[in-house]
Protein backbone atom coordinates (compact mmCIF):
# COMPACT_ATOMS: atom_id res chain seq x y z
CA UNK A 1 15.29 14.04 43.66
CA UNK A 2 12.44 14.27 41.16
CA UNK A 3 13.01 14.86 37.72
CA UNK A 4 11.65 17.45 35.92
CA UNK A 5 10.20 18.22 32.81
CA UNK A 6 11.86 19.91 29.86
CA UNK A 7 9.43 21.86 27.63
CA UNK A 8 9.76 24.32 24.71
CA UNK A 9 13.37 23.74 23.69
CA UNK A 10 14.22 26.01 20.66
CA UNK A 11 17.53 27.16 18.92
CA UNK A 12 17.50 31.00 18.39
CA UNK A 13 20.17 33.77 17.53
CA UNK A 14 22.19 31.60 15.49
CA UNK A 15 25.55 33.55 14.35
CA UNK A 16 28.61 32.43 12.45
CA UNK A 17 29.91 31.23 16.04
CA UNK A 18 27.18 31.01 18.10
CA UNK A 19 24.13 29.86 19.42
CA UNK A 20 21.27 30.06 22.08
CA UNK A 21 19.15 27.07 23.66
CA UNK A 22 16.09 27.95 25.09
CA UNK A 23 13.82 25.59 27.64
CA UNK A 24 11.27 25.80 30.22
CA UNK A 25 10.66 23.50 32.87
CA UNK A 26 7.51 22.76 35.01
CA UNK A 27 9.58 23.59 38.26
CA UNK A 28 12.64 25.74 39.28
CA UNK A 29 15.67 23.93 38.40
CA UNK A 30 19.32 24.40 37.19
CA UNK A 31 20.33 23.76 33.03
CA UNK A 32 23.06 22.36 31.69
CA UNK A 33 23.24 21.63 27.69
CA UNK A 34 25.66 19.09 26.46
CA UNK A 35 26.59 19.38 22.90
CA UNK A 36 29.19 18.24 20.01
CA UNK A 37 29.93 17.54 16.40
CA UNK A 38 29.12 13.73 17.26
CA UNK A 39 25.80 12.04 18.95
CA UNK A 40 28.30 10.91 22.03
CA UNK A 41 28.09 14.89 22.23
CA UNK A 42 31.81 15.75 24.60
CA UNK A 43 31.58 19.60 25.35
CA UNK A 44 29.06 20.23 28.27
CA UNK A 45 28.05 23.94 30.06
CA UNK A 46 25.95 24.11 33.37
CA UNK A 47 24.14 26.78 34.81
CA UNK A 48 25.56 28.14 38.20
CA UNK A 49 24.44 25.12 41.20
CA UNK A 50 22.51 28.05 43.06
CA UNK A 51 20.81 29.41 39.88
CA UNK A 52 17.25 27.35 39.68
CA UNK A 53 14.66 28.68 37.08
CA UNK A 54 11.47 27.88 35.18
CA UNK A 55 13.25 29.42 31.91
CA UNK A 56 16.59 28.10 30.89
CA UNK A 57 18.89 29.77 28.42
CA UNK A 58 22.46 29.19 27.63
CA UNK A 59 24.88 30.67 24.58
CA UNK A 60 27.30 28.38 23.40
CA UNK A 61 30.21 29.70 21.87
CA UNK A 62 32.97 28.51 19.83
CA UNK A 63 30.82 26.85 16.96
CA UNK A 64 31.98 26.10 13.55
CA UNK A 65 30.38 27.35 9.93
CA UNK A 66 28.48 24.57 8.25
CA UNK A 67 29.01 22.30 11.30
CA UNK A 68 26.43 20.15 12.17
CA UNK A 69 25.54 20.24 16.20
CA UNK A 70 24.02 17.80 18.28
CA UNK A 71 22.65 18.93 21.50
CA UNK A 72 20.74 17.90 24.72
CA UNK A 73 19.02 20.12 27.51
């Protein structure tokens, strides 16, 4: 398998709880962000196997106030 190119990633509608990656890659493919309070991240979410795109957006719920994030598309 090839890999493919992730573009364009940007945070946007940041709420108290809430947040929403956005990416684009060169080619239809499936997303998955993997994210935590640490850099060894821990928490990941996947798009569905059978859902390939060119723009890639995911919500992640749960977050904390004041909480710093790391993330990775």
């Amino acid at each position: 398998m090839q890999a493919v190119t992730i573009q364009n990633v940007s945070v946007c509608n940041v709420t108290d709880s809430t947040a929403m990656i956005l990416w684009t890659t060169a080619a239809a493919a499936g997303g998955q962000v993997d994210f935590g309070v640490t850099p060894a991240l821990g928490t990941s979410f996947a798009q569905p196997i059978d859902t390939l795109n060119v723009l890639h957006a995911v919500v992640l719920h749960g977050l904390q106030v004041r909480q710093l994030y790391y993330f990775r598309v």
